[in-house]
N, C-alpha and C. Protein backbone atom coordinates (compact mmCIF):
# COMPACT_ATOMS: atom_id res chain seq x y z
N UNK A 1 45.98 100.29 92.39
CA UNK A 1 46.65 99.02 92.54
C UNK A 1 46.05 98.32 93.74
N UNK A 2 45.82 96.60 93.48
CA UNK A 2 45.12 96.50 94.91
C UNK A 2 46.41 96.32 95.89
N UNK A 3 45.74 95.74 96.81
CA UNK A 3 46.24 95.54 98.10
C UNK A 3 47.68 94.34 98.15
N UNK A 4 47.04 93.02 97.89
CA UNK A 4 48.26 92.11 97.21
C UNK A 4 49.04 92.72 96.33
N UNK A 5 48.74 93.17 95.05
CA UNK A 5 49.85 93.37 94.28
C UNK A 5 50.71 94.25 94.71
N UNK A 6 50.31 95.59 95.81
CA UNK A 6 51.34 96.48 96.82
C UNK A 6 52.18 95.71 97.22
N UNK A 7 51.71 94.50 98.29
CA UNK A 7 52.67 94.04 99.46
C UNK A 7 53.37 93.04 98.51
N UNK A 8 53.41 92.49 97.10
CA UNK A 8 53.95 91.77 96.74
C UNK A 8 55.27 92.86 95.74
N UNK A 9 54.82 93.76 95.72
CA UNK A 9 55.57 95.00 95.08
C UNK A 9 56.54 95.02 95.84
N UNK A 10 56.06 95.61 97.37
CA UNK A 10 56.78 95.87 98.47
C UNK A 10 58.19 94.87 98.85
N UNK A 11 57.40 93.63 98.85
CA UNK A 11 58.20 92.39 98.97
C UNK A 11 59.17 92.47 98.12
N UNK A 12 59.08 92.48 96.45
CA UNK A 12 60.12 92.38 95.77
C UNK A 12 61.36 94.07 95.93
N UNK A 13 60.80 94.73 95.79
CA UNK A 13 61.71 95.83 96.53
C UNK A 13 61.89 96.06 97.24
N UNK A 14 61.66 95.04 98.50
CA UNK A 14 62.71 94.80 99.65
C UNK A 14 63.61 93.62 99.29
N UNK A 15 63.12 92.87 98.46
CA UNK A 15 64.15 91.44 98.10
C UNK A 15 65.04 92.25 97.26
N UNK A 16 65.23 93.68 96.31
CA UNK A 16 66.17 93.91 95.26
C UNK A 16 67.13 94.56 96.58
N UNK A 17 66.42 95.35 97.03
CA UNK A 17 67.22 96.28 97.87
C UNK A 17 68.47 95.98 98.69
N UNK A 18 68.09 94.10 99.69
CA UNK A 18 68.67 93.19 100.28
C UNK A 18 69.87 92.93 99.44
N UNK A 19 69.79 92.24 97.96
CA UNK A 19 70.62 92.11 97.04
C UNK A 19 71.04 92.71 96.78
N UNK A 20 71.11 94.41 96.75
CA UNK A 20 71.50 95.16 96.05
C UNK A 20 72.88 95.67 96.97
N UNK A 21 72.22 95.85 98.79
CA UNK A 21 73.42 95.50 99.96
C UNK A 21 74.17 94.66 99.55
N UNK A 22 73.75 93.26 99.20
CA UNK A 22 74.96 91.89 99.40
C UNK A 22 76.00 92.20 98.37
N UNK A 23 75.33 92.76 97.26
CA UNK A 23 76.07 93.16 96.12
C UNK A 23 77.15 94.25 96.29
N UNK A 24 77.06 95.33 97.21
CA UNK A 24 77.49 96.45 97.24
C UNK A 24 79.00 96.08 98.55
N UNK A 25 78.08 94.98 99.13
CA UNK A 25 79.35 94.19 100.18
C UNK A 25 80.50 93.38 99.67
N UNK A 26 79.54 92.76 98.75
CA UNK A 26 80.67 91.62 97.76
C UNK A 26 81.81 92.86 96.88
N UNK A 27 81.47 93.81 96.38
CA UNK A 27 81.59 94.62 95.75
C UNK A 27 83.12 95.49 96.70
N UNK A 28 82.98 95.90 97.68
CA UNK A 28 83.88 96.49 98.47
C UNK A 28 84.91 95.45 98.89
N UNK A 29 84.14 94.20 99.28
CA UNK A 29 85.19 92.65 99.58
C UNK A 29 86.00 93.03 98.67
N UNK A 30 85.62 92.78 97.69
CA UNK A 30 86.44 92.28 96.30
C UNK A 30 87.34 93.60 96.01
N UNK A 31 86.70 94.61 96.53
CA UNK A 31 88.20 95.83 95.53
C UNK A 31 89.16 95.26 96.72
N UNK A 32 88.60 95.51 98.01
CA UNK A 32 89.82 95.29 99.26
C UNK A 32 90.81 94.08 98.69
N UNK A 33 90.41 93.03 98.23
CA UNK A 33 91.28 91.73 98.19
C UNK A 33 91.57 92.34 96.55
N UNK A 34 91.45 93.10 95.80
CA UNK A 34 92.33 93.22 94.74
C UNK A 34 93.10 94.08 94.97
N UNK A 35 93.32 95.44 96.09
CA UNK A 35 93.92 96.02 96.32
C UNK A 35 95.24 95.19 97.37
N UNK A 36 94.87 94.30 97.93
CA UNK A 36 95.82 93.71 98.95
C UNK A 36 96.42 92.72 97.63
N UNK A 37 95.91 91.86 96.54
CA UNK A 37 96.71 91.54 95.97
C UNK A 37 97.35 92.01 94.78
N UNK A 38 97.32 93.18 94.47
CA UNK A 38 97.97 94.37 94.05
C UNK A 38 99.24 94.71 94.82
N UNK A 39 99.06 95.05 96.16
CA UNK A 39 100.19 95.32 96.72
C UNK A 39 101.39 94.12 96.85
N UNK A 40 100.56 93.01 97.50
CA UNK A 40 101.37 91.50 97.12
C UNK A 40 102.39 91.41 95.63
N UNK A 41 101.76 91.53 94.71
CA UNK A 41 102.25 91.37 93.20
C UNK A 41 103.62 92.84 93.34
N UNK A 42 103.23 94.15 93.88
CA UNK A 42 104.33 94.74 93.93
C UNK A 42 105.48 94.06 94.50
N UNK A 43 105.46 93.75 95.68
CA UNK A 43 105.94 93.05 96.56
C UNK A 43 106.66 91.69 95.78
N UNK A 44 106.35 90.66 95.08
CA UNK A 44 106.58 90.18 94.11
C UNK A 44 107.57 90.63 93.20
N UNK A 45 106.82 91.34 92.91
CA UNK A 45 107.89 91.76 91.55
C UNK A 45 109.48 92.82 92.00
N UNK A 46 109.21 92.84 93.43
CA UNK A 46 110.71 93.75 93.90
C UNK A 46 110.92 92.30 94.12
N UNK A 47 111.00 91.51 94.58
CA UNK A 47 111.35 90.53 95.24
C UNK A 47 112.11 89.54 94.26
N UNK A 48 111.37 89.89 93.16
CA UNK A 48 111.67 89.08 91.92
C UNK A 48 113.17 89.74 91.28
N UNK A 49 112.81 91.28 91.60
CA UNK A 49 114.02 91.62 90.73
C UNK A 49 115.56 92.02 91.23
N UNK A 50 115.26 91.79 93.21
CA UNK A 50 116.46 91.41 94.01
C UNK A 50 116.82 90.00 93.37
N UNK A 51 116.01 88.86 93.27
CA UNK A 51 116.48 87.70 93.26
C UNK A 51 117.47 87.80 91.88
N UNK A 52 116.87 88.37 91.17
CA UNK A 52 117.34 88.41 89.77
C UNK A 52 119.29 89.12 89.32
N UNK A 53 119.01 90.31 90.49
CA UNK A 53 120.03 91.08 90.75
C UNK A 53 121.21 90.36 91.35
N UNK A 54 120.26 89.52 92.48
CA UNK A 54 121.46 88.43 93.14
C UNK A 54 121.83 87.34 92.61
N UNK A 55 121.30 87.13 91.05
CA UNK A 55 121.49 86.29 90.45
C UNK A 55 122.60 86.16 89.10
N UNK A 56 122.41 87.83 88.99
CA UNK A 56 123.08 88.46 87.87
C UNK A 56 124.63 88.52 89.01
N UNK A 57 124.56 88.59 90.04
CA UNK A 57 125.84 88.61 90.12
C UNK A 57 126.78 87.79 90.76
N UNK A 58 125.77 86.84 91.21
CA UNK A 58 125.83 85.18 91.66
C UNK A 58 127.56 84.81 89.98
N UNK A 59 126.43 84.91 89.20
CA UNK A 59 126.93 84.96 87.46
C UNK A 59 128.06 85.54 87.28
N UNK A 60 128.52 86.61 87.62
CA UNK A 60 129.31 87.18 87.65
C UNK A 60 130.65 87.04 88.67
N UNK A 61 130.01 86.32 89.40
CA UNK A 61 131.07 85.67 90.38
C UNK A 61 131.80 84.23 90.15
N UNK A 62 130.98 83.61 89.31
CA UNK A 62 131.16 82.72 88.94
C UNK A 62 132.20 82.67 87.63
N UNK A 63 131.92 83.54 86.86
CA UNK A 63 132.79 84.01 85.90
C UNK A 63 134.26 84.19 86.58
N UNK A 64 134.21 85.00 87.17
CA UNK A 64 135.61 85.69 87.83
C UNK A 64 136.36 84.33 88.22
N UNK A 65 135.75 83.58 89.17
CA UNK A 65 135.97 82.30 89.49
C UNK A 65 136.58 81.63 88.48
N UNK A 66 136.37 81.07 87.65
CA UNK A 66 136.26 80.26 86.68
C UNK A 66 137.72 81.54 85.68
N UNK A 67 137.48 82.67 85.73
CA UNK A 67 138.97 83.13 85.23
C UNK A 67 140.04 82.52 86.32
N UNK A 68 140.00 83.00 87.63
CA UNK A 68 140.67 82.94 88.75
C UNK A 68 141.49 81.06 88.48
N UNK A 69 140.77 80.58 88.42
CA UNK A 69 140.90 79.12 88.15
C UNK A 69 141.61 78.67 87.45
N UNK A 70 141.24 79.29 85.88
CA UNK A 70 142.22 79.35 85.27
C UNK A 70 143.63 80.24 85.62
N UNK A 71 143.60 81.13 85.63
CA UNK A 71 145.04 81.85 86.35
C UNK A 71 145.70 80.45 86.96
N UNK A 72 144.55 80.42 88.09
CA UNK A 72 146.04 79.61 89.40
C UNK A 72 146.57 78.46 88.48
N UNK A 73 145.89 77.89 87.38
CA UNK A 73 146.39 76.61 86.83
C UNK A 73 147.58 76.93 86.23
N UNK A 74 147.53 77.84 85.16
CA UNK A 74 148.36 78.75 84.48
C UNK A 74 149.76 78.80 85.40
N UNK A 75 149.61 79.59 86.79
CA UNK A 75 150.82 79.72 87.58
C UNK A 75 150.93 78.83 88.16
N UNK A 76 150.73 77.47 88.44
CA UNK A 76 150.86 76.19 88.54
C UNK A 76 151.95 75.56 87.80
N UNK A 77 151.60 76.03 86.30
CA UNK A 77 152.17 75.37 85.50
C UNK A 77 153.75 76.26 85.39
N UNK A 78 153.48 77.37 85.95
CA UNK A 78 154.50 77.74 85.52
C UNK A 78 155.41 77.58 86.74
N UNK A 79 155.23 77.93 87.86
CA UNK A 79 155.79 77.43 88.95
C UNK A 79 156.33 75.83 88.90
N UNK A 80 155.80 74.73 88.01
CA UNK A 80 156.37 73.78 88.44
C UNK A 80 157.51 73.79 87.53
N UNK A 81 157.05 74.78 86.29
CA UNK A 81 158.52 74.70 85.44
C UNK A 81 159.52 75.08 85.81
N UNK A 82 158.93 76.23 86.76
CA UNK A 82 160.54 77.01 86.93
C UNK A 82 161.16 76.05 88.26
N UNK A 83 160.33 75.38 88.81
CA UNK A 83 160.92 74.36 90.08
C UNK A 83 161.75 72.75 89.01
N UNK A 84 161.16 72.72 87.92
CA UNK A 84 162.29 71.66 87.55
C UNK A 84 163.35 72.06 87.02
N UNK A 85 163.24 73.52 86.62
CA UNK A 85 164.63 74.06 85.67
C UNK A 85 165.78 74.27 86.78
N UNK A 86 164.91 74.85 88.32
CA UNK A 86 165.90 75.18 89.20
C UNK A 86 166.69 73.39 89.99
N UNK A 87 165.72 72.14 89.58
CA UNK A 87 166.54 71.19 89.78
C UNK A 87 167.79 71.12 89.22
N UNK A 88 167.08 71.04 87.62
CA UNK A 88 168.55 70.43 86.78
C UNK A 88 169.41 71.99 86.75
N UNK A 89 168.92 73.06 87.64
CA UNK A 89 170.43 74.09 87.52
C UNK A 89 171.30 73.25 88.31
N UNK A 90 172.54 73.60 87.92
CA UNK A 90 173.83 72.82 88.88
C UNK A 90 175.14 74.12 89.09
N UNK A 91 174.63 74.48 90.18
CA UNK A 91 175.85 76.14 90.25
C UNK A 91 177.40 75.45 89.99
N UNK A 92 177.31 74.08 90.05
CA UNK A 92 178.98 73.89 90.35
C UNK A 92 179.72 73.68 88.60
């Protein structure tokens, strides 16, 4: 092989080799930031399923409420009956 076509040999398998580093860097970047947004997405998804939990019983409070509501109307109504019956009572 002559002389040029060596150092131009040389050259390109130092140019793959260079790339083959940048590649092997990009390569480790990239698991690191899929592993950090891996852990994020866990993180996420607990986060998601407190909200959900506090939501389910947000719901559930609201229900009770909304019985409760009804009740007091209910003994409302009945309290005002028994306050007009005790008007028109007349002990005498």
């Amino acid at each position: 092989m002559s002389k040029p076509s060596m150092e131009k040999l040389e050259a390109n398998i130092t140019t793959l080799l260079e790339a083959y580093c940048k590649l092997k860097e990009e390569s480790k970047r990239l698991t690191i930031q899929v592993e950090i947004l891996t852990r994020e997405k866990q993180s996420f998804l607990k986060e998601k399923e407190s909200i959900n939990e506090k939501l389910e019983y947000l719901s559930e409070l609201e229900s009770v409420n909304k019985n409760n509501e009804n009740d007091r109307i209910q003994v409302r109504e009945k309290v005002i009956y028994l306050l007009e019956k005790l008007e028109k009572f007349d002990l005498t």
